[in-house]
PDB file of N, CA and C in Angstrom:
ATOM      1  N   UNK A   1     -15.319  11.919  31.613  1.00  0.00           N
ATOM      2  CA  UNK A   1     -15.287  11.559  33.005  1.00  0.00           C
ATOM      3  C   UNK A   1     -16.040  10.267  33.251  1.00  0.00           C
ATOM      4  N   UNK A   2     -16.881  10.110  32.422  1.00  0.00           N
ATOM      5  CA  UNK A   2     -17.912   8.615  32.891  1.00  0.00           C
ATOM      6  C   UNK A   2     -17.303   7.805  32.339  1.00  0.00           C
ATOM      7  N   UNK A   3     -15.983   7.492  31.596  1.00  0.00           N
ATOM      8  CA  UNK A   3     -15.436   6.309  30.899  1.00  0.00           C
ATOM      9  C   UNK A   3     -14.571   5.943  32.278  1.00  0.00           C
ATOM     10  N   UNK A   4     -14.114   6.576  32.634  1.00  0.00           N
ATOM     11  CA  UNK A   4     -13.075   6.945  33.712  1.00  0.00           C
ATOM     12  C   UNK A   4     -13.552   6.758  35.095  1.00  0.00           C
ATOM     13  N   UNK A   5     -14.884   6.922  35.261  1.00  0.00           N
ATOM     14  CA  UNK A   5     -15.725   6.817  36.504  1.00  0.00           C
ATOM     15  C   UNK A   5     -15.846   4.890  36.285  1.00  0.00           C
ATOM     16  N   UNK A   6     -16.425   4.696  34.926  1.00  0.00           N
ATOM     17  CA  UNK A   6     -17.073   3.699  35.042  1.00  0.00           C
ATOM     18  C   UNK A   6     -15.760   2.370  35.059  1.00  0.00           C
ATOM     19  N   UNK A   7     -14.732   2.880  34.525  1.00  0.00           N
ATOM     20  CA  UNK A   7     -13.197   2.166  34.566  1.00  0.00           C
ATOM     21  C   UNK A   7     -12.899   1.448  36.174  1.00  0.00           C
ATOM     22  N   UNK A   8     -13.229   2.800  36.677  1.00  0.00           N
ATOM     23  CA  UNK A   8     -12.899   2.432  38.138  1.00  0.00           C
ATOM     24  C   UNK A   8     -13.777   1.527  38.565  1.00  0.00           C
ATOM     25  N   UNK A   9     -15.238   1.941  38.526  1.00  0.00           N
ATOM     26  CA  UNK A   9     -16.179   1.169  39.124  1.00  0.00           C
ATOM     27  C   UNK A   9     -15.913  -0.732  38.941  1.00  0.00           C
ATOM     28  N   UNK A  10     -15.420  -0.845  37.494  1.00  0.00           N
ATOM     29  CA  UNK A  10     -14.918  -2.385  37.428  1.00  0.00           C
ATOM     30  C   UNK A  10     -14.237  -2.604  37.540  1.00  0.00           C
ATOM     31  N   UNK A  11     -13.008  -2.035  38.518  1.00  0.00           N
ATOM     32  CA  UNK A  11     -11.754  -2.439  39.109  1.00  0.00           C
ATOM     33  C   UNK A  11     -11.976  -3.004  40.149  1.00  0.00           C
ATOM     34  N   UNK A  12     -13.189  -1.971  40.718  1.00  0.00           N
ATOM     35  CA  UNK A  12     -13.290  -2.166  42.511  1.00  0.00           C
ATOM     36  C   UNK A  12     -14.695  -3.639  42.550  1.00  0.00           C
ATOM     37  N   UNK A  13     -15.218  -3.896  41.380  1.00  0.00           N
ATOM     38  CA  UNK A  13     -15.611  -5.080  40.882  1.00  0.00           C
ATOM     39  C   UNK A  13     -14.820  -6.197  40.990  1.00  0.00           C
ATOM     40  N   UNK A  14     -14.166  -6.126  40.142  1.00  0.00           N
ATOM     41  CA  UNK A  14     -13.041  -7.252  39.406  1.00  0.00           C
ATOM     42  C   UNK A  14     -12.505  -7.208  41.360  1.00  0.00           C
ATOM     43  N   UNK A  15     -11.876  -6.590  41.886  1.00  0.00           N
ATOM     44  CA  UNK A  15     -11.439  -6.346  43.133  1.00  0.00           C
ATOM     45  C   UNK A  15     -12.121  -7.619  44.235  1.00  0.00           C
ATOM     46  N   UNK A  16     -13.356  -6.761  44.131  1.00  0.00           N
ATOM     47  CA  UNK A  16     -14.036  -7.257  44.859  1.00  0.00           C
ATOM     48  C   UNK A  16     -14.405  -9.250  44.887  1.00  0.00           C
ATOM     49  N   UNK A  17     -15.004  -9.267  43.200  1.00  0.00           N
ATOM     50  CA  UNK A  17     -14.314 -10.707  43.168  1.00  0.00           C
ATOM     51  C   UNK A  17     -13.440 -11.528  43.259  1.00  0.00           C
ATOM     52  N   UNK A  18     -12.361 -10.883  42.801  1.00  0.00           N
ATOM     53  CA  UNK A  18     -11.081 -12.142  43.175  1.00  0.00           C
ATOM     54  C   UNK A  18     -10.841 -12.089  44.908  1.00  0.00           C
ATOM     55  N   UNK A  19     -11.131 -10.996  45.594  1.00  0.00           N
ATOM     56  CA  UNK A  19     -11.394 -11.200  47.173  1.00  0.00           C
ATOM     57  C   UNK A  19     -11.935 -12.420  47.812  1.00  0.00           C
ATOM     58  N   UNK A  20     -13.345 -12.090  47.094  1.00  0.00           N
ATOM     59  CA  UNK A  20     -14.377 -13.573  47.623  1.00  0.00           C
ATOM     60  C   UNK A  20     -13.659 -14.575  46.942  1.00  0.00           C
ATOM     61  N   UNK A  21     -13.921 -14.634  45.646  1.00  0.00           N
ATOM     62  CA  UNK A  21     -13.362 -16.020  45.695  1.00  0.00           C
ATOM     63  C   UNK A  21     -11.881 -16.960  46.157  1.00  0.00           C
ATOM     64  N   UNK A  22     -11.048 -15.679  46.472  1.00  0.00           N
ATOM     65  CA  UNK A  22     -10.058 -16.295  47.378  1.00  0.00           C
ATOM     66  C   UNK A  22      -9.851 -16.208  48.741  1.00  0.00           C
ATOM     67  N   UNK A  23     -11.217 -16.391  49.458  1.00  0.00           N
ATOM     68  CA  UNK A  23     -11.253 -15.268  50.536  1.00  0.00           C
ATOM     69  C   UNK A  23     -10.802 -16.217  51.829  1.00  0.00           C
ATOM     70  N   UNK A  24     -10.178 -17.775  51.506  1.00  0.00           N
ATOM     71  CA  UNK A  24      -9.535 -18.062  52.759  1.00  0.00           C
ATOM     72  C   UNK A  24      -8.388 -17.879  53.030  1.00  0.00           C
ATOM     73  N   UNK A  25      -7.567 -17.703  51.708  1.00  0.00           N
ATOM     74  CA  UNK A  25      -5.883 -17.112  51.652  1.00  0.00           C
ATOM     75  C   UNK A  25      -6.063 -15.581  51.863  1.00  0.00           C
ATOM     76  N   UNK A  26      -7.090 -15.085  51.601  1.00  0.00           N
ATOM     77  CA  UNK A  26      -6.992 -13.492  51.898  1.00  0.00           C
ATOM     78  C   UNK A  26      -6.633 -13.587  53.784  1.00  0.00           C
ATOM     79  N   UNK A  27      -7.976 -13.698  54.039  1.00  0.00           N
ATOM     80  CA  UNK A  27      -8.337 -13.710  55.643  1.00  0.00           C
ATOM     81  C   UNK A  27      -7.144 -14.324  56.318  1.00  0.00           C
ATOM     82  N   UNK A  28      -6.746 -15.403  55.887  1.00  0.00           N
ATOM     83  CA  UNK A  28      -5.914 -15.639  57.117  1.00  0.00           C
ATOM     84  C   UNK A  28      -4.227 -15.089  56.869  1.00  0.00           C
ATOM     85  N   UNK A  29      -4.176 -14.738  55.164  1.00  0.00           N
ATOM     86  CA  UNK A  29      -2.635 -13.875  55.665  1.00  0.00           C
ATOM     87  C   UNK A  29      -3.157 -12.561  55.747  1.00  0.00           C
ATOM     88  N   UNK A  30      -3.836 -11.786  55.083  1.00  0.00           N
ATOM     89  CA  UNK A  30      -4.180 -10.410  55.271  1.00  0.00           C
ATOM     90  C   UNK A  30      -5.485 -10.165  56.741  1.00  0.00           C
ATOM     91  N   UNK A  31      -6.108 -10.884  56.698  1.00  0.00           N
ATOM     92  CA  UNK A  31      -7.404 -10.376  57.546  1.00  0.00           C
ATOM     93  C   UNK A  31      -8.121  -9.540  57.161  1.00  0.00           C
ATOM     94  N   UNK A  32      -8.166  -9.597  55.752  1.00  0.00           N
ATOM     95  CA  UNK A  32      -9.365  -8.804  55.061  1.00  0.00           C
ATOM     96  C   UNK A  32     -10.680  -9.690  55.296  1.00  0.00           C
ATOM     97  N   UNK A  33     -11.938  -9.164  55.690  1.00  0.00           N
ATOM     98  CA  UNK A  33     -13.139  -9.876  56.205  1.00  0.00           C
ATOM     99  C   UNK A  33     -14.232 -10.265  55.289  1.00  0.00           C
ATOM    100  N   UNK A  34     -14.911 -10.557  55.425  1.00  0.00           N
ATOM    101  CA  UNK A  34     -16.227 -11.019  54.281  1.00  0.00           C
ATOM    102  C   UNK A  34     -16.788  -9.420  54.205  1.00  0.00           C
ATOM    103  N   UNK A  35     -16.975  -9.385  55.263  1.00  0.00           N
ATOM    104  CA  UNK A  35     -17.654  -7.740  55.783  1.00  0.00           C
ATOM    105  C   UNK A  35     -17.151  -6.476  54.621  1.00  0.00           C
ATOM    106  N   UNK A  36     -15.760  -6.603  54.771  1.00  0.00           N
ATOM    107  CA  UNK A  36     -15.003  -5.355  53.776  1.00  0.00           C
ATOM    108  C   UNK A  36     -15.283  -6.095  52.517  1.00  0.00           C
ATOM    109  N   UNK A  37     -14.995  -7.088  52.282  1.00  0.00           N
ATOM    110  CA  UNK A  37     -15.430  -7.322  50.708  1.00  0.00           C
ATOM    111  C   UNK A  37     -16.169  -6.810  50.135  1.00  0.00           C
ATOM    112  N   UNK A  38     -17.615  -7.341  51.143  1.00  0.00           N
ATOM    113  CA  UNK A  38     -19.598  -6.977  50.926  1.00  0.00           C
ATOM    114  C   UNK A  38     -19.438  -5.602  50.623  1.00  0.00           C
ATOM    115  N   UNK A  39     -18.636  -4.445  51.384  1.00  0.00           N
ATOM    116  CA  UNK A  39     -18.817  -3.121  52.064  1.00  0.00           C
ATOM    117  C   UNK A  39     -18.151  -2.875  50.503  1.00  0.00           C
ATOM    118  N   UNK A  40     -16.874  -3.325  50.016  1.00  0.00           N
ATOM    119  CA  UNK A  40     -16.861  -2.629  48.646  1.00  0.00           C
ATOM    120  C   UNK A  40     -17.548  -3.150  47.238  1.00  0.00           C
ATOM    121  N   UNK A  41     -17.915  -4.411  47.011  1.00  0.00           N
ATOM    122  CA  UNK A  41     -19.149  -5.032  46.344  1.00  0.00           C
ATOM    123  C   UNK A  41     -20.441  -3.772  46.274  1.00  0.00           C
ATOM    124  N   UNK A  42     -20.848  -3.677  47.948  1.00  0.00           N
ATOM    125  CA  UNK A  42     -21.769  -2.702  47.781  1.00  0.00           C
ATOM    126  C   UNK A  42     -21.645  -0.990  47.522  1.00  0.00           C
ATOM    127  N   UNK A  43     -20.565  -0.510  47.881  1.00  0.00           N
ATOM    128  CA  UNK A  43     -19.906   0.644  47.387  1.00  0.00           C
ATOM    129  C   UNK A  43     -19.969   0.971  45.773  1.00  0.00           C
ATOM    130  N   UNK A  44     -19.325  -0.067  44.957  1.00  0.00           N
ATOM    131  CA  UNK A  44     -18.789  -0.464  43.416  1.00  0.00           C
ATOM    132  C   UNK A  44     -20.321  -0.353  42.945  1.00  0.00           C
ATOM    133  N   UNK A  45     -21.506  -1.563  43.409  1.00  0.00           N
ATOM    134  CA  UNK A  45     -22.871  -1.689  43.015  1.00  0.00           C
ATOM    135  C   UNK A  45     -23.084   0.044  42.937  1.00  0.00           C
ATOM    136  N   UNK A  46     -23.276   1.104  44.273  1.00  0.00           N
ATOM    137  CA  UNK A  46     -23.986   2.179  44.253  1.00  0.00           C
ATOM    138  C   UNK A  46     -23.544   3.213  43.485  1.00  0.00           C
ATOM    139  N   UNK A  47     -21.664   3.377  43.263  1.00  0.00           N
ATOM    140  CA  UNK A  47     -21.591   4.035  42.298  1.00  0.00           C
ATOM    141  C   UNK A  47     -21.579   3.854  40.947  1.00  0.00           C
ATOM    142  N   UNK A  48     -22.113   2.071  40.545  1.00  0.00           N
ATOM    143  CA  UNK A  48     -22.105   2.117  38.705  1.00  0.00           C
ATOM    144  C   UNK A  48     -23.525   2.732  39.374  1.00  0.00           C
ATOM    145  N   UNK A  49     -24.254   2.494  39.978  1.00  0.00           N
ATOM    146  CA  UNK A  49     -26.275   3.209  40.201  1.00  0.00           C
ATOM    147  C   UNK A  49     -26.113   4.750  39.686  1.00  0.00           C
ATOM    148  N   UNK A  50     -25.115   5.319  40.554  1.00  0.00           N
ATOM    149  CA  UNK A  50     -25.349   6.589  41.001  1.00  0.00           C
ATOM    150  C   UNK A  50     -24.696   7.194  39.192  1.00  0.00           C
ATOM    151  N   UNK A  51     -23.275   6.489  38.545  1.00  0.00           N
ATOM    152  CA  UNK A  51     -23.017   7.031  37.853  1.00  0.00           C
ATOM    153  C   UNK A  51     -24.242   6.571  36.324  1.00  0.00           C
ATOM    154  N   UNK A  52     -24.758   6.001  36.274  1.00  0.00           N
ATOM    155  CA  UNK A  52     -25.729   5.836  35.630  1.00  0.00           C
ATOM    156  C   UNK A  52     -26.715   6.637  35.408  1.00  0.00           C
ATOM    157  N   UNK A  53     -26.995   7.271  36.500  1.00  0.00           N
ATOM    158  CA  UNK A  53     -28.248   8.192  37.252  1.00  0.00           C
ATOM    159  C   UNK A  53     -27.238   9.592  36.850  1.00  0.00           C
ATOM    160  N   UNK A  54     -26.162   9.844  36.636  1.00  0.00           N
ATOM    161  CA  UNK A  54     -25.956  10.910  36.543  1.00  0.00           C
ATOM    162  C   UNK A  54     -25.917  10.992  34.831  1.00  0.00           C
ATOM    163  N   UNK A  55     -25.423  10.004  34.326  1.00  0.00           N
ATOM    164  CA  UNK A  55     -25.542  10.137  32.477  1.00  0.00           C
ATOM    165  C   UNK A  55     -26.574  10.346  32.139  1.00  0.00           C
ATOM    166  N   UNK A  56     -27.850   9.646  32.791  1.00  0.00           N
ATOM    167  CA  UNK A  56     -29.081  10.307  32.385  1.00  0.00           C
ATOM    168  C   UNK A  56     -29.712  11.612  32.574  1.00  0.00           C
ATOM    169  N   UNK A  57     -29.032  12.081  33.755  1.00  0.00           N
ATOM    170  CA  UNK A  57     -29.161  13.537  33.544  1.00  0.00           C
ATOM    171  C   UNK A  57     -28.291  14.017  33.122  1.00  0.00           C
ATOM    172  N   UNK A  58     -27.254  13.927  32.506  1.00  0.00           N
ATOM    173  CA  UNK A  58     -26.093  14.810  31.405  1.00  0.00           C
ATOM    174  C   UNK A  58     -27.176  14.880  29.828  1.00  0.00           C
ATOM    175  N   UNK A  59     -27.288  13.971  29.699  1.00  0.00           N
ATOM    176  CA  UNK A  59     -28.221  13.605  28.402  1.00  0.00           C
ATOM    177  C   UNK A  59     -29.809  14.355  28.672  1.00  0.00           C
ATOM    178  N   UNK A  60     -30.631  14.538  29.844  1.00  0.00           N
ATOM    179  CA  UNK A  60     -31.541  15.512  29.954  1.00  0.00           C
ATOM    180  C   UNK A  60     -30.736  17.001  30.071  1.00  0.00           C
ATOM    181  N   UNK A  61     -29.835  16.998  30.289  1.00  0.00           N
ATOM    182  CA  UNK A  61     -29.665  18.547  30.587  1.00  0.00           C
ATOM    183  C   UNK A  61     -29.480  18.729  28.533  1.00  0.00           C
ATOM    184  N   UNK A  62     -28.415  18.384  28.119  1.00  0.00           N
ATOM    185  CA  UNK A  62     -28.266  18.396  26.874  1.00  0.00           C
ATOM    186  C   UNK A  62     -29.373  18.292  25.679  1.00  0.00           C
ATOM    187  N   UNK A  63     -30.220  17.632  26.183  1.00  0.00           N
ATOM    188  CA  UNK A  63     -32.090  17.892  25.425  1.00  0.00           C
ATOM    189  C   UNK A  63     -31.927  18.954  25.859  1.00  0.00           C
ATOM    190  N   UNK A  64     -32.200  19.533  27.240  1.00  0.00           N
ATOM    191  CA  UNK A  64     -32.861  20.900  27.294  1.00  0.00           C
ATOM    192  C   UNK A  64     -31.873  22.274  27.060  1.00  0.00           C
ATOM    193  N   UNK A  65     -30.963  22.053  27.313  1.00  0.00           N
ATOM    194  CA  UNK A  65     -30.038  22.876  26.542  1.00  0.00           C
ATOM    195  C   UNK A  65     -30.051  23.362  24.921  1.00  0.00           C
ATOM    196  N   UNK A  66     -30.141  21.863  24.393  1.00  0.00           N
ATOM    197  CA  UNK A  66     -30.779  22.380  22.811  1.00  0.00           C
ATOM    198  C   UNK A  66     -31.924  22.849  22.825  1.00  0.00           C
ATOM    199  N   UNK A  67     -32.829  22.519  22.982  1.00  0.00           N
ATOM    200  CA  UNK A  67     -34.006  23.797  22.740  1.00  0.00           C
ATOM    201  C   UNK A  67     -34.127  24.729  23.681  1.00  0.00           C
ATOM    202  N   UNK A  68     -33.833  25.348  24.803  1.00  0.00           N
ATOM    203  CA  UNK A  68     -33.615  26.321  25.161  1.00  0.00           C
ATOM    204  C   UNK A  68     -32.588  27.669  24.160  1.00  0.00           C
ATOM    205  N   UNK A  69     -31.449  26.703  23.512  1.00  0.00           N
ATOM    206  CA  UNK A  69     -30.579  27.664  22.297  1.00  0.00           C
ATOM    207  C   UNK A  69     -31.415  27.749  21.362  1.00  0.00           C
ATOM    208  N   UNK A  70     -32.740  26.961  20.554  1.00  0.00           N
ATOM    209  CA  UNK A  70     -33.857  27.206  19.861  1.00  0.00           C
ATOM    210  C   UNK A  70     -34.474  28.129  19.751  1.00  0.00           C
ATOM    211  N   UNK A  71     -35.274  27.916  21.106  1.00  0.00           N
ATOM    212  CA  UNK A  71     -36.305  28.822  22.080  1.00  0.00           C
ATOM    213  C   UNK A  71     -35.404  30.561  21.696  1.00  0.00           C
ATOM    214  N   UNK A  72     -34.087  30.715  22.103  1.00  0.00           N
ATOM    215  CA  UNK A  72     -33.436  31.714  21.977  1.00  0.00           C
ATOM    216  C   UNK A  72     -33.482  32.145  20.747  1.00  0.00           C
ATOM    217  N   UNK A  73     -32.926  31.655  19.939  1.00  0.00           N
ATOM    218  CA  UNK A  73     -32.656  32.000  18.645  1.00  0.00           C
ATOM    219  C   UNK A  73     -34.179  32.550  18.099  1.00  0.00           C
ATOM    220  N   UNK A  74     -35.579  32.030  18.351  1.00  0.00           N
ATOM    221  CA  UNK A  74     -36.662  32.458  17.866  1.00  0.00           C
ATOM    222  C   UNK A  74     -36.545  33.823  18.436  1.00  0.00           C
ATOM    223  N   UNK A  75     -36.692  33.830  19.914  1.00  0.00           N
ATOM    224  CA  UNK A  75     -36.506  35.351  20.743  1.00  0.00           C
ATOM    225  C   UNK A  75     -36.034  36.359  20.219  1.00  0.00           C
ATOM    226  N   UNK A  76     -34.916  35.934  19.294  1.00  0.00           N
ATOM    227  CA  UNK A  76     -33.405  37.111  18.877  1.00  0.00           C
ATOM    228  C   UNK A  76     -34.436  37.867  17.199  1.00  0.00           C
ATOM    229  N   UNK A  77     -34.899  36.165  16.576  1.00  0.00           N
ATOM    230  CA  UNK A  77     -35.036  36.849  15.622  1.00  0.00           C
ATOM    231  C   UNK A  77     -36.442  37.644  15.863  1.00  0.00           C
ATOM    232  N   UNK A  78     -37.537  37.564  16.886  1.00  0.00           N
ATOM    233  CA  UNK A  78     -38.561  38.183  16.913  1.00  0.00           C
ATOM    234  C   UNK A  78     -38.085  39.927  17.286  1.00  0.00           C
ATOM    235  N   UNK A  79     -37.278  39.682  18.448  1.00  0.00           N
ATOM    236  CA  UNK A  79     -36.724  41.082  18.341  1.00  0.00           C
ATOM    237  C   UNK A  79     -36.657  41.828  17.309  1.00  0.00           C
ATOM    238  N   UNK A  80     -35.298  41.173  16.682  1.00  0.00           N
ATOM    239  CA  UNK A  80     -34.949  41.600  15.822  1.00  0.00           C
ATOM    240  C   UNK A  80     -35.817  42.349  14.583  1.00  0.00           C
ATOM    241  N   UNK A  81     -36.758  41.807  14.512  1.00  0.00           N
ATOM    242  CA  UNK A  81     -38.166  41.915  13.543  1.00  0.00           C
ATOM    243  C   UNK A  81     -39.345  43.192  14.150  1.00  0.00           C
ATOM    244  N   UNK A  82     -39.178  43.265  15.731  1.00  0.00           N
ATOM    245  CA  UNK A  82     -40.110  44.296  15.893  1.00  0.00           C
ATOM    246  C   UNK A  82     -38.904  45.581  16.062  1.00  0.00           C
ATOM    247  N   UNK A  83     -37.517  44.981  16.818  1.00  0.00           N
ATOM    248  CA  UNK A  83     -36.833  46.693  16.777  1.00  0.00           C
ATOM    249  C   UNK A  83     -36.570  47.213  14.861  1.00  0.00           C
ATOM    250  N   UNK A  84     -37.065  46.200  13.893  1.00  0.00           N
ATOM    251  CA  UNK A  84     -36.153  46.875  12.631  1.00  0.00           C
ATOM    252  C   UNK A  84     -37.518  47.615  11.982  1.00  0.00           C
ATOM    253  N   UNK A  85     -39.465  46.914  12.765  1.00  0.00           N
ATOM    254  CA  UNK A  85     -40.245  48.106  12.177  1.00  0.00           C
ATOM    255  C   UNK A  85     -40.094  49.583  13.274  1.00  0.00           C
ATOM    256  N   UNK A  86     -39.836  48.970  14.669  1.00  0.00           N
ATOM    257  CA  UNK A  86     -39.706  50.448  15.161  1.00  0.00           C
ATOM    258  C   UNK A  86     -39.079  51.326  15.018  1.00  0.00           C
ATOM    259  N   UNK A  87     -37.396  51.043  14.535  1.00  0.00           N
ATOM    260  CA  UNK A  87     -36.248  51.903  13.915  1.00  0.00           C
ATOM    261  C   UNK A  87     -37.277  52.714  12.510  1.00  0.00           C
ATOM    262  N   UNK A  88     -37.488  51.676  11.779  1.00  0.00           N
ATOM    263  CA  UNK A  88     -38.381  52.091  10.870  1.00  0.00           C
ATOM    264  C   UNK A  88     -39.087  53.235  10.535  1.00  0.00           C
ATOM    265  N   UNK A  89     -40.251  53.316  11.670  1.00  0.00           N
ATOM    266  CA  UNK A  89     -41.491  54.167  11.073  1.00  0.00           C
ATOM    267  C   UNK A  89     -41.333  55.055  12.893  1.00  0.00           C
ATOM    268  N   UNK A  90     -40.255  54.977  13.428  1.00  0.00           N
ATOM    269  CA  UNK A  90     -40.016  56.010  14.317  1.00  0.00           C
ATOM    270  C   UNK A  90     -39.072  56.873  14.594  1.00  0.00           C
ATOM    271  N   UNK A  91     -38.714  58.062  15.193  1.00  0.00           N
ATOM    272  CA  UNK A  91     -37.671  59.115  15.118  1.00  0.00           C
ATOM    273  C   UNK A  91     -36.837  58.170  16.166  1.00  0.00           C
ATOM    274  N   UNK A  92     -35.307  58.184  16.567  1.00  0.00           N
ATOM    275  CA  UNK A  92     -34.530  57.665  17.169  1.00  0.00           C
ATOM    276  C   UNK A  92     -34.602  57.946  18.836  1.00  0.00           C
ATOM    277  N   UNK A  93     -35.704  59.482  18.789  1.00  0.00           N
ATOM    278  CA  UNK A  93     -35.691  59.923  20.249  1.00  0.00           C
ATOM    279  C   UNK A  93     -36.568  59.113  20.654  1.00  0.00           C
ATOM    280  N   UNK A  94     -37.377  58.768  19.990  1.00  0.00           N
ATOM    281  CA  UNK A  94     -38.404  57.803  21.154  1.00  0.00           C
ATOM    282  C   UNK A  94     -38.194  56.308  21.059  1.00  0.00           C
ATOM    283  N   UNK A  95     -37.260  55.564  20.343  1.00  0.00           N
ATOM    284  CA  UNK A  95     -36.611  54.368  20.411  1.00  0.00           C
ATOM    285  C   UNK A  95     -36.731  53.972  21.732  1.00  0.00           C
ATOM    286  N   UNK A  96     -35.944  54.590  22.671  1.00  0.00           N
ATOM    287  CA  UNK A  96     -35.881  54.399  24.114  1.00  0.00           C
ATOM    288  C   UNK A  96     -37.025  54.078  24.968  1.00  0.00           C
ATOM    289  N   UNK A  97     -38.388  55.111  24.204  1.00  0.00           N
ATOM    290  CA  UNK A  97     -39.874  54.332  25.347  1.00  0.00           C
ATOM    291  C   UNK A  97     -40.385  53.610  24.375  1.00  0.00           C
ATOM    292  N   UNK A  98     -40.274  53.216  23.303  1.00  0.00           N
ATOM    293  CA  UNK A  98     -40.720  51.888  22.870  1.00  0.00           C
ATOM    294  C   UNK A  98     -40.079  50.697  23.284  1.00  0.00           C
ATOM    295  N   UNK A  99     -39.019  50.938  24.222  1.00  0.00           N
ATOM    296  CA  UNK A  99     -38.079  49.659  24.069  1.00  0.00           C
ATOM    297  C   UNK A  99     -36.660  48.917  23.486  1.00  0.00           C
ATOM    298  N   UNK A 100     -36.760  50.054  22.401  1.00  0.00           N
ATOM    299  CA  UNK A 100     -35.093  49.748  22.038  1.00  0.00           C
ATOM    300  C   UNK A 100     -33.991  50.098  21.967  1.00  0.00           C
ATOM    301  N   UNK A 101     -33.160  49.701  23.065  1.00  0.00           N
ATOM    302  CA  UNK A 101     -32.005  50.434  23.363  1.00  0.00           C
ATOM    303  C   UNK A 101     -30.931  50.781  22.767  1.00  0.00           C
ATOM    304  N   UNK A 102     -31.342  50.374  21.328  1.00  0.00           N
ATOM    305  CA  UNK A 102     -30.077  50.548  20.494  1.00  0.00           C
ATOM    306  C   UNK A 102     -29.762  52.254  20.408  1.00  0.00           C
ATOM    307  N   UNK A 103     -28.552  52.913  19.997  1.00  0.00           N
ATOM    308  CA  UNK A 103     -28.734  53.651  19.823  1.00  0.00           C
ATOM    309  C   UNK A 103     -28.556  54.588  18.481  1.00  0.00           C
ATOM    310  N   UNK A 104     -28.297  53.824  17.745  1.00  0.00           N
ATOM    311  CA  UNK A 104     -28.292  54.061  15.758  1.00  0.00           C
ATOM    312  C   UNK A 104     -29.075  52.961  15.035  1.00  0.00           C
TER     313      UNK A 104
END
């Protein structure tokens, strides 16, 4: 989506320049204004800002996404490590108030 975001953003660029710089044949057959030019110049400027500002948080979420699946994976195997001494060295009826819901 950001190749595609950012595609556009230099259309309405590229747009925006050949406007101004032809902007006395624009105005007087179209009546496009300095004003609408500026207005999409500054539009084009806020969304390369904004889409910029959003890659950097795609790329923070994706840091924290990987170690959060880390963080997990330690969790699974600590489990894993205290339900296999409690299966262990306990009868299956009291599995349940120690905590582990397995039920074999």
């Amino acid at each position: 989506m950001a190749k595609v975001y950012a595609e556009q953003v230099k259309k309405a660029q590229f747009l925006a320049a050949g406007l101004k710089s032809n902007y006395e044949l624009i105005n007087s057959r179209l009546g496009i204004t300095m004003e609408q030019i500026q207005a999409l110049e500054a539009a084009a400027d806020e969304a390369a800002r904004m889409n910029a500002e959003v890659e950097a948080l795609r790329e923070e979420v994706s840091r924290k996404a990987a170690l959060a699946n880390r963080k997990l994976e330690g969790v699974k195997k600590n489990m894993m490590s205290a339900k296999r001494l409690v299966k262990s060295h306990f009868d299956p009826s009291k599995w349940m108030e120690l905590g582990v819901m397995d039920k074999r």
